[in-house]
Protein backbone atom coordinates (compact mmCIF):
# COMPACT_ATOMS: atom_id res chain seq x y z
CA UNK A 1 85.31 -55.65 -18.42
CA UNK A 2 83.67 -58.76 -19.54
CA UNK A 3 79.75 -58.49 -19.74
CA UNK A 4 78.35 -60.46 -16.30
CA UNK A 5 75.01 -62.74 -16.54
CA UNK A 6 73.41 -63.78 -13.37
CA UNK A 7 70.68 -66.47 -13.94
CA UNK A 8 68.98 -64.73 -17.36
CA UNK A 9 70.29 -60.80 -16.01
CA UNK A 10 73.00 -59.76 -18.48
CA UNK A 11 75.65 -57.41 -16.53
CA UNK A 12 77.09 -55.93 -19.52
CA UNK A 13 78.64 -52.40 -17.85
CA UNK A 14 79.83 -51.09 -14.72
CA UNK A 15 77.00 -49.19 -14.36
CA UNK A 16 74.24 -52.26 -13.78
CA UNK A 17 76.65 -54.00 -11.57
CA UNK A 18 75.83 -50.91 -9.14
CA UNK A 19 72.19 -52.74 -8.86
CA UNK A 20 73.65 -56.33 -7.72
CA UNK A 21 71.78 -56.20 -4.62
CA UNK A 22 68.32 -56.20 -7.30
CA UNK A 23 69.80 -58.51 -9.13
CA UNK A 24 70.91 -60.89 -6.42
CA UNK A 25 67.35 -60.48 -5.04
CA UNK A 26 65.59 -61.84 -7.99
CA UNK A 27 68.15 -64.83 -7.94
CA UNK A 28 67.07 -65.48 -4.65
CA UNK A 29 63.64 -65.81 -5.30
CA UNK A 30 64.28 -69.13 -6.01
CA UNK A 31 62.59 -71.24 -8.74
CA UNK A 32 58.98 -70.08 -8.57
CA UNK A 33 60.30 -66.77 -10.15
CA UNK A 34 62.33 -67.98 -12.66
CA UNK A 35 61.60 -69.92 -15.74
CA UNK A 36 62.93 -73.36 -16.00
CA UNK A 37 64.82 -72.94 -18.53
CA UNK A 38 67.75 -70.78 -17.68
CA UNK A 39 69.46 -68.23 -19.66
CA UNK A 40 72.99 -69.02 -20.03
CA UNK A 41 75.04 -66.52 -20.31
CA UNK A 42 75.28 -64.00 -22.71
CA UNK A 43 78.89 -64.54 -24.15
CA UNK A 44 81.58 -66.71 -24.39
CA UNK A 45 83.67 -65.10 -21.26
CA UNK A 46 80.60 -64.38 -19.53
CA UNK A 47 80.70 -64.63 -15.50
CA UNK A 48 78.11 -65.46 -13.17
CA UNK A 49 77.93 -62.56 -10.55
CA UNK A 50 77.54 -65.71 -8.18
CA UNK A 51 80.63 -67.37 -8.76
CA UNK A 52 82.61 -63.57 -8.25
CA UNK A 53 83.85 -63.96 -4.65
CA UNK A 54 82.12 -61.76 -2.49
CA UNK A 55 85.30 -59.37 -2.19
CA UNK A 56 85.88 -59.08 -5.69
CA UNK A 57 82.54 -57.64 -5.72
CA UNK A 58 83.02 -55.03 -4.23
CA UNK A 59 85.74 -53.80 -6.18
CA UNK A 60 83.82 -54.41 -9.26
CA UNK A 61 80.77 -51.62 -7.77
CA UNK A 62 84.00 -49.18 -6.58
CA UNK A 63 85.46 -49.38 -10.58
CA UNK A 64 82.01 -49.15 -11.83
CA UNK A 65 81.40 -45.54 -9.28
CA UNK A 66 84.68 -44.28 -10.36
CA UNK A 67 83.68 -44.97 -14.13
CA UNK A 68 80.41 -42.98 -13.43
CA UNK A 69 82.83 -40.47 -11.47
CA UNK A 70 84.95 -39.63 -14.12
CA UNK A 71 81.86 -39.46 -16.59
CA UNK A 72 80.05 -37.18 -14.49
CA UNK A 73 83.53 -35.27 -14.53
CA UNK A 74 84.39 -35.00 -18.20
CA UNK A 75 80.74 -33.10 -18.51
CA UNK A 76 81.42 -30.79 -15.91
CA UNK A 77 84.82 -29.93 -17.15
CA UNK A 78 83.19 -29.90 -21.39
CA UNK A 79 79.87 -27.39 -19.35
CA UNK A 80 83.13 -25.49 -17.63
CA UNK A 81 84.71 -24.80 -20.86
CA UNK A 82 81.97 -23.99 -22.41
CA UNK A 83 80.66 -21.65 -20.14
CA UNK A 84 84.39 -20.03 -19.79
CA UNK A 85 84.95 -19.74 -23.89
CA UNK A 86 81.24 -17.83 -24.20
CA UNK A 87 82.38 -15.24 -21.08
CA UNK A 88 85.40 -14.80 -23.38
CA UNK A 89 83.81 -14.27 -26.31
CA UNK A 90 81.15 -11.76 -24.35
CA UNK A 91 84.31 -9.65 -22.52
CA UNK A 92 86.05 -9.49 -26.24
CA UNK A 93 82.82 -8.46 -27.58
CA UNK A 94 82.60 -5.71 -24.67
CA UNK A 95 85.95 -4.64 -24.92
CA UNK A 96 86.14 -3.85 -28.90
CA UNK A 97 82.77 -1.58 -28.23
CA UNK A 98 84.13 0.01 -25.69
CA UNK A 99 87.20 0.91 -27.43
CA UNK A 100 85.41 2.05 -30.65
CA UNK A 101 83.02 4.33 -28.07
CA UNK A 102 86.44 5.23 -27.06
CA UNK A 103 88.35 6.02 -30.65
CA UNK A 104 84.73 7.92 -31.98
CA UNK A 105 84.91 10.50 -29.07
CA UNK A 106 88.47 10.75 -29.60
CA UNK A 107 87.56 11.89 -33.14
CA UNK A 108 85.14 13.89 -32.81
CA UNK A 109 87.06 16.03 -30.21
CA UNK A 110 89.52 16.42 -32.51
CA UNK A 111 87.54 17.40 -35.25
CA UNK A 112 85.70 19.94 -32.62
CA UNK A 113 89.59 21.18 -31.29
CA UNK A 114 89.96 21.98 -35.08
CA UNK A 115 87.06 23.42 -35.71
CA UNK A 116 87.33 25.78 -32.84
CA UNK A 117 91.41 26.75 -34.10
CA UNK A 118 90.48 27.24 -37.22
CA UNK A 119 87.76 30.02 -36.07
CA UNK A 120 90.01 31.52 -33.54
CA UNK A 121 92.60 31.83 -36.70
CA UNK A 122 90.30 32.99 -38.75
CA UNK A 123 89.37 35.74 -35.94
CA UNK A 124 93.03 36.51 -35.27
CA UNK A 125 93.70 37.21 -38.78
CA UNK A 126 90.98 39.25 -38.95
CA UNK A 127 91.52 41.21 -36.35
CA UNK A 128 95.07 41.35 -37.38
CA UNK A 129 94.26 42.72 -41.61
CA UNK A 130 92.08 45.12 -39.52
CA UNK A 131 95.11 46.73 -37.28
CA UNK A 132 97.46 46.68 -40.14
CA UNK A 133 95.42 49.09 -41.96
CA UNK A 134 96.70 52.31 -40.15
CA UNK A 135 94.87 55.46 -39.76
CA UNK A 136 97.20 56.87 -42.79
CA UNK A 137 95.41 54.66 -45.33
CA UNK A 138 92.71 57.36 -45.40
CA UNK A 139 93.35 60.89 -46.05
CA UNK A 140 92.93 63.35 -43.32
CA UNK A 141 90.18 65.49 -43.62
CA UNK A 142 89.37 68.72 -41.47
CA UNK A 143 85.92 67.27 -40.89
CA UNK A 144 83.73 64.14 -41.94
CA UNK A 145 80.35 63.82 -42.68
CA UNK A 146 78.19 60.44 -41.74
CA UNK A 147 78.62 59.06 -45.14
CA UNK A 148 82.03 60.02 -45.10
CA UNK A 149 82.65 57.85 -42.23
CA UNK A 150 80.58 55.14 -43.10
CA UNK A 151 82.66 54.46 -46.07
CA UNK A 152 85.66 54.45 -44.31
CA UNK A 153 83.82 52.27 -41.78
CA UNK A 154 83.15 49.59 -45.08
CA UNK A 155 87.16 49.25 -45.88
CA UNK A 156 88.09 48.49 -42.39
CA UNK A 157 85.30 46.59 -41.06
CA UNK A 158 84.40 42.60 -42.79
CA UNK A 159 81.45 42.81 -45.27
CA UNK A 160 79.53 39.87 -42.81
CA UNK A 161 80.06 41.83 -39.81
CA UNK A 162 79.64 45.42 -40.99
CA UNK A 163 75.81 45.80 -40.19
CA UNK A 164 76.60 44.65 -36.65
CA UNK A 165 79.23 47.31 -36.34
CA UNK A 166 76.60 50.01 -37.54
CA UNK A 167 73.92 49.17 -35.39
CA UNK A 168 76.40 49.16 -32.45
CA UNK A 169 77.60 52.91 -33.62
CA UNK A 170 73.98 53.68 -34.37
CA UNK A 171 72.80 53.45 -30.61
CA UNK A 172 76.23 55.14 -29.18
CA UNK A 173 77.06 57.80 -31.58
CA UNK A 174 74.33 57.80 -34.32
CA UNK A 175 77.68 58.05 -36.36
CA UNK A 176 79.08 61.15 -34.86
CA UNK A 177 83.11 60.56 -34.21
CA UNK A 178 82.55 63.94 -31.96
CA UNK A 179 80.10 62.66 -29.81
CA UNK A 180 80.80 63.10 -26.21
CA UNK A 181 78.52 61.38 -23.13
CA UNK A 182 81.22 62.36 -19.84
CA UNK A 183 84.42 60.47 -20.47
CA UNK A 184 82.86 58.59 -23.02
CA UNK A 185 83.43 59.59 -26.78
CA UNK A 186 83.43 59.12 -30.63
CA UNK A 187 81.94 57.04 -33.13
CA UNK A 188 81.80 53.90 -30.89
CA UNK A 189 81.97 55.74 -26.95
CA UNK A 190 85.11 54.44 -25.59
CA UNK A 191 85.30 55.09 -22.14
CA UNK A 192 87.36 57.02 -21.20
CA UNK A 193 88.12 58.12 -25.26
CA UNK A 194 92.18 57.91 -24.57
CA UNK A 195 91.82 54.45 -24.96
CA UNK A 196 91.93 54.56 -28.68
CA UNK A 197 95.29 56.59 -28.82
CA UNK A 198 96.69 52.71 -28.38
CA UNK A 199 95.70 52.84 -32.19
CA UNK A 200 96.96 56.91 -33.03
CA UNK A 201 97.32 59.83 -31.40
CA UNK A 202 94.50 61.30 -33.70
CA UNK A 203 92.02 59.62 -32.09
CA UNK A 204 89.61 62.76 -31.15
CA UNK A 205 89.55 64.10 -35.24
CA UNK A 206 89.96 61.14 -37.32
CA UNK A 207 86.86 58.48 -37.31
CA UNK A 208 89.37 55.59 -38.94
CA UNK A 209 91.41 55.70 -35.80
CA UNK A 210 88.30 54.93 -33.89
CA UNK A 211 86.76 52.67 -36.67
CA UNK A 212 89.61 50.22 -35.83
CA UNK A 213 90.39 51.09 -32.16
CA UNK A 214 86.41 49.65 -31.96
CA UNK A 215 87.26 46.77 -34.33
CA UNK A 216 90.18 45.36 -32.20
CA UNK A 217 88.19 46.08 -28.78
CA UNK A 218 84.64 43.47 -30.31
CA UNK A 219 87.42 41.25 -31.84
CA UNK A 220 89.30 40.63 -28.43
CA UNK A 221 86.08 41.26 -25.93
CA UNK A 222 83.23 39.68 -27.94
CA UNK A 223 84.59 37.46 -30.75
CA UNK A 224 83.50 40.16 -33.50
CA UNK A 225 81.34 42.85 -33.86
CA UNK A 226 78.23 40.60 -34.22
CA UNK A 227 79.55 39.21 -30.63
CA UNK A 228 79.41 42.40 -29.30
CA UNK A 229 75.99 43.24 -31.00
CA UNK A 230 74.08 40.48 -29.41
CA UNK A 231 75.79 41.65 -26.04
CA UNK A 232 74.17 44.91 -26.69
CA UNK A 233 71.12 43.95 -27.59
CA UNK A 234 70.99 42.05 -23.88
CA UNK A 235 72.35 44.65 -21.97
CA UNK A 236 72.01 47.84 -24.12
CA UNK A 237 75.48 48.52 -23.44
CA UNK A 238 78.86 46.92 -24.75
C-alpha cells in the first residue's frame, strides 16, 4: 500500500489509517491549527486521505484490521508452538526417567532372584553331600562316647554351621544319642524317634544316623542348623 499524507500527517501503514477519524479531526481544525505552509506529501505516489472516496475508506481500515488480525495470529500460533514443543520436551524428559526407574528395579530384582537361587542351591547341595554320606561311612561301634560322636558330628555337619548344631544337641541331649524325654529321643530329640529310620533302620544305636536325620530336618525346616538355632534360642524348642 502506498504511504497516505493528509495535510502534513504521513499515513505510511495500515495500522495509522485505523486513527483517520484523529487525523481527519486535526484537518478539520481548519487553518488556525495548521501552519501555512503545508506539508506535501511524503512521496511521489502519495494520496491525500481526502481525495480517497469515502467508501474506499473503509476498505482501507477493514485491510488494515485484517493485517493487524493476522499479526496478532502468527504470535499466537509462534506462543502455541512454543508452548506445545517445551510440553514435548517435558513428557520425553518424564518418560525416559520413568523408564530408567523402571529398567533399575528390573535389575535389581534380578540380581536379588539370583542371589536368593544361588543360596537355596547352595542349601540344597548341602543338604544333599550331607544325605549322601550314609550311616555306613562310619564304623559301627557297640557304644559311643561324647567325643566319639562329636567327631562323627564334624564329618557330616559344615564347618560354619557346626557350633550351631552343638549348641542345639547341647540343650536336647547334652550329646547323649540314648537320651530319651517320652517319645522324644537321641542326640537331637526327634519326636517321636522313628522319624529318623527315614535315614536307617539303626537309628536307636548309631549317633551318625541321627547326626544326619537332624541335618536334613534344620536344612528343610529352618534353612540350616544356625536357622534352627536362632529358632531355639526364641522358643527354647526346635
Amino acid at each position: 500500500m502506498s504511504p497516505i499524507s493528509v495535510r502534513g500527517f504521513a499515513v505510511a501503514s495500515a495500522t495509522a489509517v485505523t486513527t483517520v477519524g484523529a487525523v481527519v479531526g486535526v484537518a478539520a481544525a481548519g487553518p488556525a491549527a495548521a501552519s501555512s505552509d503545508n506539508v506535501e506529501a511524503t512521496a511521489a505516489d502519495g494520496t491525500l486521505l481526502a481525495d480517497i472516496p469515502a467508501g474506499q475508506q473503509a476498505q482501507v481500515q477493514t485491510a488494515s484490521l485484517t493485517q493487524q488480525a493476522d499479526a496478532q495470529s502468527a504470535q499466537a500460533g509462534a506462543a502455541a508452538k512454543k508452548s506445545a514443543e517445551e510440553a514435548a520436551r517435558l513428557r520425553a524428559a518424564q518418560d525416559a526417567k520413568a523408564k530408567k526407574s523402571a529398567a533399575d528395579k528390573s535389575k535389581a530384582d534380578k540380581e536379588k532372584a539370583d542371589k536368593d537361587a544361588k543360596a537355596r542351591d547352595l542349601e540344597t547341595q548341602t543338604a544333599s553331600r550331607s544325605a549322601s554320606r550314609s550311616s555306613s561311612t562310619f564304623q559301627v561301634q557297640s557304644s559311643y562316647s561324647v567325643s566319639d560322636v562329636q567327631a562323627i558330628a564334624r564329618q557330616i555337619i559344615p564347618a560354619d554351621q557346626f557350633q550351631c548344631f552343638s549348641n542345639i544337641v547341647n540343650n536336647e541331649s547334652s550329646w547323649n544319642y540314648r537320651a530319651t524325654n517320652g517319645t522324644a529321643y537321641g542326640l537331637v530329640q526327634a519326636l517321636p524317634g522313628s522319624k529318623m529310620s527315614t535315614v536307617g533302620s539303626d537309628w536307636q544305636t548309631n549317633p551318625a544316623t541321627q547326626i544326619k536325620w537332624g541335618l536334613n530336618y534344620m536344612n528343610e525346616r529352618y534353612g540350616s542348623p544356625c536357622g534352627a538355632w536362632s529358632y531355639w534360642q526364641a522358643h527354647d524348642s526346635y
